[in-house]
C-alpha atoms as a PDB file:
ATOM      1  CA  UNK A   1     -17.445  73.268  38.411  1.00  0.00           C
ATOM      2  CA  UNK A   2     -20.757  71.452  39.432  1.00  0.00           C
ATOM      3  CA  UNK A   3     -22.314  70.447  42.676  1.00  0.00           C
ATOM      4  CA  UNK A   4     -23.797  66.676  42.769  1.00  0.00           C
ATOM      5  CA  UNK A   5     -27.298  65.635  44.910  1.00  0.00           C
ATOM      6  CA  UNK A   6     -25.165  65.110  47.869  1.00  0.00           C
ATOM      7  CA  UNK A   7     -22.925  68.161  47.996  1.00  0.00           C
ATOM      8  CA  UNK A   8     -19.978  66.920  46.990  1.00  0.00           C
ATOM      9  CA  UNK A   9     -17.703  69.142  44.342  1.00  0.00           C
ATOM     10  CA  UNK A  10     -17.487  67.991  40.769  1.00  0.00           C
ATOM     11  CA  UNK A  11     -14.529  69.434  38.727  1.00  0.00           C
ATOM     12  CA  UNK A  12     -15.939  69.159  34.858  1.00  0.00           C
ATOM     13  CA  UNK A  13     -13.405  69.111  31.964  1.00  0.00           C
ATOM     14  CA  UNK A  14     -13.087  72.215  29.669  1.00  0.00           C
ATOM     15  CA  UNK A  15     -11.646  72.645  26.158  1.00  0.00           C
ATOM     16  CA  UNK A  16      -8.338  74.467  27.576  1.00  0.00           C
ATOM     17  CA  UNK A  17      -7.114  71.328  28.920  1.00  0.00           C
ATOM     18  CA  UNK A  18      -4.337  69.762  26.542  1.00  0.00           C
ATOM     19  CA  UNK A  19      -2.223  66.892  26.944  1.00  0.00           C
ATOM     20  CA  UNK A  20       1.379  67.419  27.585  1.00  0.00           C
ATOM     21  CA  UNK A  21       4.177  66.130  26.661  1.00  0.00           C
ATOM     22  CA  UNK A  22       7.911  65.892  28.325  1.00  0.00           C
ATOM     23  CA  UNK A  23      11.321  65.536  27.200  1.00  0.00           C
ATOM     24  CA  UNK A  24      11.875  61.935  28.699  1.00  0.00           C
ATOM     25  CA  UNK A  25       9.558  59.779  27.181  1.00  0.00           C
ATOM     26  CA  UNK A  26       8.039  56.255  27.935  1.00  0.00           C
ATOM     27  CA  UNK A  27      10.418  54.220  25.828  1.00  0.00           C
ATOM     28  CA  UNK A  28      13.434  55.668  27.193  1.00  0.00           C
ATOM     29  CA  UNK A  29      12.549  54.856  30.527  1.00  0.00           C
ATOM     30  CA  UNK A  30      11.668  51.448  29.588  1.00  0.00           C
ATOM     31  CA  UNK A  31      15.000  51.541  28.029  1.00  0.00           C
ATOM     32  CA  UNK A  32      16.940  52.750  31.210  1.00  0.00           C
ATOM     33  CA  UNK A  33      14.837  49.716  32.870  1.00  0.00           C
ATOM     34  CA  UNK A  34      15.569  47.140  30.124  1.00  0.00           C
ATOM     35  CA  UNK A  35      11.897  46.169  30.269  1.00  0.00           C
ATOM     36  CA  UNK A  36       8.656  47.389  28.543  1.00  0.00           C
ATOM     37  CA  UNK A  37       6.417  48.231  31.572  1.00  0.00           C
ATOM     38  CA  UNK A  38       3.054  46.668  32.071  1.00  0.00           C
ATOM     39  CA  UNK A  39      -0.021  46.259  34.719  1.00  0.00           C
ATOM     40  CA  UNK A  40      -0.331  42.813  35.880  1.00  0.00           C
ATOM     41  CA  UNK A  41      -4.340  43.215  37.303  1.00  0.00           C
ATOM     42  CA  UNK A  42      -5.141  40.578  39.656  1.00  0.00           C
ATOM     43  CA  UNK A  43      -8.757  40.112  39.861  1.00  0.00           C
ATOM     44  CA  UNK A  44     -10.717  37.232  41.903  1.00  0.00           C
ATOM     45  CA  UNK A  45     -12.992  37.240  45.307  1.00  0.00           C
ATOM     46  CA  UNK A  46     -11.943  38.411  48.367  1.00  0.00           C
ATOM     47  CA  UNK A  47     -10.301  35.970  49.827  1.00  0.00           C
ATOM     48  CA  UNK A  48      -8.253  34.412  47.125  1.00  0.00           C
ATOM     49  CA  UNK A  49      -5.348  35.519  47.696  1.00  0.00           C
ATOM     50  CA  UNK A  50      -4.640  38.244  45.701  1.00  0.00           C
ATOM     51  CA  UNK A  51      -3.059  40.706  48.164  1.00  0.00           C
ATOM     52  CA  UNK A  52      -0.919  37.945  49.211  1.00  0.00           C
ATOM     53  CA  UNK A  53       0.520  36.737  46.131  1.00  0.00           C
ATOM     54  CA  UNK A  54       1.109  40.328  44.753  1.00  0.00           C
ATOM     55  CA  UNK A  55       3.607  41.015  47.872  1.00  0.00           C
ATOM     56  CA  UNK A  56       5.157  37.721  47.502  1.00  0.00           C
ATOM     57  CA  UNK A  57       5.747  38.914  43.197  1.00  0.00           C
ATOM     58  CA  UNK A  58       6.998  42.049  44.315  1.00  0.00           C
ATOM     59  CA  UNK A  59       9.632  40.662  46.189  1.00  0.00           C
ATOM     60  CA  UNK A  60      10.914  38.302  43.607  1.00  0.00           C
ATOM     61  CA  UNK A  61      10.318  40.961  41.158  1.00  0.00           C
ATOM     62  CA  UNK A  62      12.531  43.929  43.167  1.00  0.00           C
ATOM     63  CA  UNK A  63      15.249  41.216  43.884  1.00  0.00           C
ATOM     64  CA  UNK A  64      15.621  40.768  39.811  1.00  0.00           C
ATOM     65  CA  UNK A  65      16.159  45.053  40.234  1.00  0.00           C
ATOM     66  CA  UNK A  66      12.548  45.358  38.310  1.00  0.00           C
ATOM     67  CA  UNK A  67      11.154  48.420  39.798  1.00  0.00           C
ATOM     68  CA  UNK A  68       7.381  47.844  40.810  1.00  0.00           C
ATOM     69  CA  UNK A  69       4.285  49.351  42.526  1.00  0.00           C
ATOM     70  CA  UNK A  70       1.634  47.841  44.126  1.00  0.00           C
ATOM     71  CA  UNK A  71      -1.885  49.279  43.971  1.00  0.00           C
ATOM     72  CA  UNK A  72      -4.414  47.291  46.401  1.00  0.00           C
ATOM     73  CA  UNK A  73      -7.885  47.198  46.437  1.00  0.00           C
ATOM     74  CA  UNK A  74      -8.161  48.439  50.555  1.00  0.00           C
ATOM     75  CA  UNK A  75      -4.952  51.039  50.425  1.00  0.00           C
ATOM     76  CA  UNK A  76      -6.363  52.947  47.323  1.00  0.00           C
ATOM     77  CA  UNK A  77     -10.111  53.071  49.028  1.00  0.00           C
ATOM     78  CA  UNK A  78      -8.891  54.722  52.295  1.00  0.00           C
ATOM     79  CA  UNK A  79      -7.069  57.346  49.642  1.00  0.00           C
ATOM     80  CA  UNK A  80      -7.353  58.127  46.251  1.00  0.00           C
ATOM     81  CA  UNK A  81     -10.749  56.784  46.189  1.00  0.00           C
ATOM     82  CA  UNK A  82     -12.340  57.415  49.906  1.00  0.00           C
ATOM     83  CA  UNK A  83     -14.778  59.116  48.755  1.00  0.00           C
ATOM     84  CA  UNK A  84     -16.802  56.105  46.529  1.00  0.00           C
ATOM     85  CA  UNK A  85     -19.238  53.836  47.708  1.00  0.00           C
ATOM     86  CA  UNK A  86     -19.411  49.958  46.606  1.00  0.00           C
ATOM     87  CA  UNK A  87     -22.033  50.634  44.455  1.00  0.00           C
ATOM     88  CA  UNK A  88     -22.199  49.829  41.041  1.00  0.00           C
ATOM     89  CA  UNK A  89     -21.479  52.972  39.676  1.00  0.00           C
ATOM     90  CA  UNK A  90     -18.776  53.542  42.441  1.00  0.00           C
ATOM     91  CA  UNK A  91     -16.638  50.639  41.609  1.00  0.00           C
ATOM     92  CA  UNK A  92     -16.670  51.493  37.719  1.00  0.00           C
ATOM     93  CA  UNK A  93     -15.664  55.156  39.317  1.00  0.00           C
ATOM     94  CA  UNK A  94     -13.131  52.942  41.282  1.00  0.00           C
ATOM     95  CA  UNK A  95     -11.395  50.523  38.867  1.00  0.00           C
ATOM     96  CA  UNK A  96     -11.357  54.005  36.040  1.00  0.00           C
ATOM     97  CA  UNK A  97      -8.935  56.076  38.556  1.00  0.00           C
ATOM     98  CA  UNK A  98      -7.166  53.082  39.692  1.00  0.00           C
ATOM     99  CA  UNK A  99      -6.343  52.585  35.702  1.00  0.00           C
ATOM    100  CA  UNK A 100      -5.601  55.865  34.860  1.00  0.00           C
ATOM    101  CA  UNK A 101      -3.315  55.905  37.955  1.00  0.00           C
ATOM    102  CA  UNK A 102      -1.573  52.270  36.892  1.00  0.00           C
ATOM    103  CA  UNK A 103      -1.325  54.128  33.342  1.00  0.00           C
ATOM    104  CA  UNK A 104       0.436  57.106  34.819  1.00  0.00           C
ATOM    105  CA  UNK A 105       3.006  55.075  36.570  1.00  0.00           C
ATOM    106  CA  UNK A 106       3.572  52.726  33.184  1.00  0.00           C
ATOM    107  CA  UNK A 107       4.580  55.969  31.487  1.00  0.00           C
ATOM    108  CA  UNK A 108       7.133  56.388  34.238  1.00  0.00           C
ATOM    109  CA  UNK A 109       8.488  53.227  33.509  1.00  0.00           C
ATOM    110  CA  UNK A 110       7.193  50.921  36.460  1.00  0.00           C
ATOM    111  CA  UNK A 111       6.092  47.669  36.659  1.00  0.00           C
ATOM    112  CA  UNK A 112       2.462  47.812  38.099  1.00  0.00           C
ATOM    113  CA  UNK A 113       0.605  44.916  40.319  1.00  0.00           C
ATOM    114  CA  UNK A 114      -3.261  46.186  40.369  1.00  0.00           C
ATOM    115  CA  UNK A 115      -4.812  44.060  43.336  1.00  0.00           C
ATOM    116  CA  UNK A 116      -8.800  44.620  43.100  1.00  0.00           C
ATOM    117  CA  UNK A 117     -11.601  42.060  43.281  1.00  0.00           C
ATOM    118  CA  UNK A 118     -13.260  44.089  40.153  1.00  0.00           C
ATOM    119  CA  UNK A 119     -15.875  41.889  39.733  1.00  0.00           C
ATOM    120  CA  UNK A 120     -17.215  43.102  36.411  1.00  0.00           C
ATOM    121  CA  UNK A 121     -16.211  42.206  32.858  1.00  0.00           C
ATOM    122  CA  UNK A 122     -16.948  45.868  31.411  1.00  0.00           C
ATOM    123  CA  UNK A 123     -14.644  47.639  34.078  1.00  0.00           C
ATOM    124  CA  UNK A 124     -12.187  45.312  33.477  1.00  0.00           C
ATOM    125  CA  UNK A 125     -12.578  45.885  29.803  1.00  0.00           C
ATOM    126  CA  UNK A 126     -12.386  49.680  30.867  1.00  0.00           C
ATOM    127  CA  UNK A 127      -9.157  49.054  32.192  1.00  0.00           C
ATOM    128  CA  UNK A 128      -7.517  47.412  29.768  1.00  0.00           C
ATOM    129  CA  UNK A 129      -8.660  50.352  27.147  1.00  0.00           C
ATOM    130  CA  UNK A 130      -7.188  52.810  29.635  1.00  0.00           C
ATOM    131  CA  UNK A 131      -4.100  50.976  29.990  1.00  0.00           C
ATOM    132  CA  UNK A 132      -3.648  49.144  26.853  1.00  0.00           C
ATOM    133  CA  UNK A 133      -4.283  46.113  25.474  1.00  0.00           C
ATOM    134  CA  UNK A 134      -0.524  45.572  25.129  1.00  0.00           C
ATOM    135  CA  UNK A 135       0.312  46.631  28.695  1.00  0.00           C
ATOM    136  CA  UNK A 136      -2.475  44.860  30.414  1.00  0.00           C
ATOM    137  CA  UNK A 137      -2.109  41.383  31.840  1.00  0.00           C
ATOM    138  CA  UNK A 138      -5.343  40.073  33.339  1.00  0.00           C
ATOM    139  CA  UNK A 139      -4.402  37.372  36.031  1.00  0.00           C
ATOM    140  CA  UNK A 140      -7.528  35.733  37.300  1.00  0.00           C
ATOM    141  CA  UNK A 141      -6.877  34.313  41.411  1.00  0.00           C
ATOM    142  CA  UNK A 142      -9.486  31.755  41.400  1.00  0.00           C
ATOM    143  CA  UNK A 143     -10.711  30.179  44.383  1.00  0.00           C
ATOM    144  CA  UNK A 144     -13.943  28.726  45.381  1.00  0.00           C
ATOM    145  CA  UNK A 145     -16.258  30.727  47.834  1.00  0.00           C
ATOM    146  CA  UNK A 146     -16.446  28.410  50.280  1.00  0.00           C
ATOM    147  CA  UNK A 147     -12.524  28.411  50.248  1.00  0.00           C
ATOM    148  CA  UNK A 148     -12.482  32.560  50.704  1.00  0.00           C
ATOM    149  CA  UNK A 149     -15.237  32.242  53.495  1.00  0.00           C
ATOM    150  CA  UNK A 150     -13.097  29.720  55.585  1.00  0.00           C
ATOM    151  CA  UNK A 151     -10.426  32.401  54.929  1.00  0.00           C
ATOM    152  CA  UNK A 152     -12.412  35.198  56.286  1.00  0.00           C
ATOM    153  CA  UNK A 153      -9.237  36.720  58.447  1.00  0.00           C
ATOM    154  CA  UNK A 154     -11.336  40.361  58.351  1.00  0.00           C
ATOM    155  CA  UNK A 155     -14.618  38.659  58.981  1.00  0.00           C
ATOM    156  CA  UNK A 156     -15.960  40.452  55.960  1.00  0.00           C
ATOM    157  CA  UNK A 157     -17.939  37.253  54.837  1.00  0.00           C
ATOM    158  CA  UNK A 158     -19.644  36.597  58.377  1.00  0.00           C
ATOM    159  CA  UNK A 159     -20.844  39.934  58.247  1.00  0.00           C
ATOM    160  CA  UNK A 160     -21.819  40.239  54.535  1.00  0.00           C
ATOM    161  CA  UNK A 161     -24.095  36.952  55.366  1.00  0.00           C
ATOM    162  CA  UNK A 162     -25.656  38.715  58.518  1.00  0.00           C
ATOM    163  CA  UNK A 163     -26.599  40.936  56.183  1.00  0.00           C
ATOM    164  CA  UNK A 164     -24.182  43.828  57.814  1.00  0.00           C
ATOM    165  CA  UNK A 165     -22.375  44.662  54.675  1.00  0.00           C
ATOM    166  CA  UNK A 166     -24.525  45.332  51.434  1.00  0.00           C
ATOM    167  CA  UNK A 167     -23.185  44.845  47.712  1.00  0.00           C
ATOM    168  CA  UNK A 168     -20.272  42.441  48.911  1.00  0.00           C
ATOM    169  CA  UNK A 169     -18.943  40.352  45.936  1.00  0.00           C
ATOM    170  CA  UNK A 170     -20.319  36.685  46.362  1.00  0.00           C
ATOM    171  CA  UNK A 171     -23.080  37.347  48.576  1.00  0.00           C
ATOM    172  CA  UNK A 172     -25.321  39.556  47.297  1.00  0.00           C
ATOM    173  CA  UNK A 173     -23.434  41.138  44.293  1.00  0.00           C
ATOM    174  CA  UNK A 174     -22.159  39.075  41.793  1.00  0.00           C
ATOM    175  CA  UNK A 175     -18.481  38.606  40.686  1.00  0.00           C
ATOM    176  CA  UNK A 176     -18.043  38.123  36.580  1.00  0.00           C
ATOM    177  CA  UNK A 177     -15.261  35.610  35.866  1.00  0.00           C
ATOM    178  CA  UNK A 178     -12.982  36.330  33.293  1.00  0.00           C
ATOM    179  CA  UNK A 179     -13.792  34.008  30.324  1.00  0.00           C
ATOM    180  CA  UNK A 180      -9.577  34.446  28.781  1.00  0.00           C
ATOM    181  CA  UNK A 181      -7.218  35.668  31.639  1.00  0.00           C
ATOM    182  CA  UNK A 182      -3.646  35.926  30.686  1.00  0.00           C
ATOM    183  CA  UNK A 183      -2.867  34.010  33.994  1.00  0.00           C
ATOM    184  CA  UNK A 184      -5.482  31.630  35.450  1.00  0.00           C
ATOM    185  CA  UNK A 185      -4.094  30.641  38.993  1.00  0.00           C
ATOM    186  CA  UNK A 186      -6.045  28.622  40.447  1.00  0.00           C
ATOM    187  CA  UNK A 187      -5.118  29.855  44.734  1.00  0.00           C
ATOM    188  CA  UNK A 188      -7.756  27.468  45.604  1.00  0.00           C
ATOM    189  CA  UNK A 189      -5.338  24.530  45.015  1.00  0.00           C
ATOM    190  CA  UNK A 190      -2.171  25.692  44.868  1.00  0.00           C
ATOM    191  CA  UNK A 191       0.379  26.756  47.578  1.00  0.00           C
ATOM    192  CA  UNK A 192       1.510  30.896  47.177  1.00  0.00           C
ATOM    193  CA  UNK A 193       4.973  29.783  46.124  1.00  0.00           C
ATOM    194  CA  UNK A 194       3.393  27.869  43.394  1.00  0.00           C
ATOM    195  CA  UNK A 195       1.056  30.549  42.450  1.00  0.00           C
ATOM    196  CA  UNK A 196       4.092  33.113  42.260  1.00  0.00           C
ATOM    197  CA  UNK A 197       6.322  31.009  40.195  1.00  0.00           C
ATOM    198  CA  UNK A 198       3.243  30.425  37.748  1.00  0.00           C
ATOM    199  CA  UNK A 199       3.112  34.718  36.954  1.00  0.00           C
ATOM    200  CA  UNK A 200       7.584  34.687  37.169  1.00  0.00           C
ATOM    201  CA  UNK A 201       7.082  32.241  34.585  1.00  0.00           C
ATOM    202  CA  UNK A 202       4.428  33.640  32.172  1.00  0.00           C
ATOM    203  CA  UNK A 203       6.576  36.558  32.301  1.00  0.00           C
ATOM    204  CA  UNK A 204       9.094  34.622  31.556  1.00  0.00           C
ATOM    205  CA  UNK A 205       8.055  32.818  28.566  1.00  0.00           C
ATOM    206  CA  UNK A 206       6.163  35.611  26.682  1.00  0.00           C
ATOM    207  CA  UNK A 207       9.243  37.633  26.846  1.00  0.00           C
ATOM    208  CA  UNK A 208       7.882  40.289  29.660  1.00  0.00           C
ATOM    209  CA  UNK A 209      10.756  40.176  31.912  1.00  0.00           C
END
């Protein structure tokens, strides 16, 4: 056990730790579900629409008795991961628990909706190497900053601009487009029903669902 710079408590790894395994595996449960589980990771500015589209999937996704979690981008930073800033460093720190925690809930068979701007290619790469390539299903919510600033319900923009909030995606950090999403929906243009039936039928067609 270490201390950082700023006092916080660091538990370190040691060589007694040893992965365990348990008498219902993976497969089975993906059996019992009669799907192989996956993460679909939504990534794209604030203000796409990524939140919104996720709870609109979920729904169509529970009524076809797919069981699902949602991980979001503002739930898991007032938990899990309260403690990181929006640094560099603390989003890596961010997007590696949120993965390991999506990974976690793949081995117990769910269907996982990851909702986080994750701006960066190499966490997103981090990800999908935590989750697997096979499991991981980037969907890229593209929409034009000027369209996510007129949809500024939080008022996260305005303030970003007035320079209130530092290291906000679009303003004055950058946000790294993915160059070969699974799913490119582009919210900028298209209504949420539209967006929605473009993932059910991705799924659809490569056999995920």
């Amino acid at each position: 056990m270490l201390v950082s710079k700023t006092g916080q408590i660091v538990i370190t790894q040691t060589t007694e730790l040893q992965k365990q395994s348990f008498i219902i595996s993976r497969e089975q449960k993906e059996q019992l579900n009669g799907l192989k589980s996956f993460v679909l990771w939504f990534t794209g500015l604030s203000g796409a629409g990524k939140t919104t589209i996720a709870r609109e999937l979920e729904e169509k996704l529970f009524d076809r008795k797919i069981r699902t979690a949602i991980l979001d981008g503002d739930n898991t930073r007032m938990g899990i991961n309260s403690d990181l800033d929006f640094s560099k460093e603390g989003r890596k720190e961010n997007i590696r628990r949120v993965a390991e925690l999506s990974k976690l809930m793949n081995e117990a068979g769910l269907v996982v909706i990851a909702s986080f701007i994750s701006p960066f290619e190499e966490d997103r790469m981090l990800a999908r190497n935590i989750i697997g390539k096979e499991s991981f299903i980037e969907v890229f919510v593209d929409a034009p900053l000027k369209t996510c600033i007129e949809r500024d319900t939080k008022g996260l923009y305005q303030k970003a601009l007035a320079g209130e909030i530092k290291d906000f995606t679009g303003i004055d950090s950058p946000y790294e487009p993915p160059v070969y999403p699974s799913i490119h929906i582009k919210s900028g243009e298209q209504l949420q029903q539209e967006s929605v039936l473009h993932v059910l039928e991705w799924l659809s067609n490569n056999r995920r669902i």
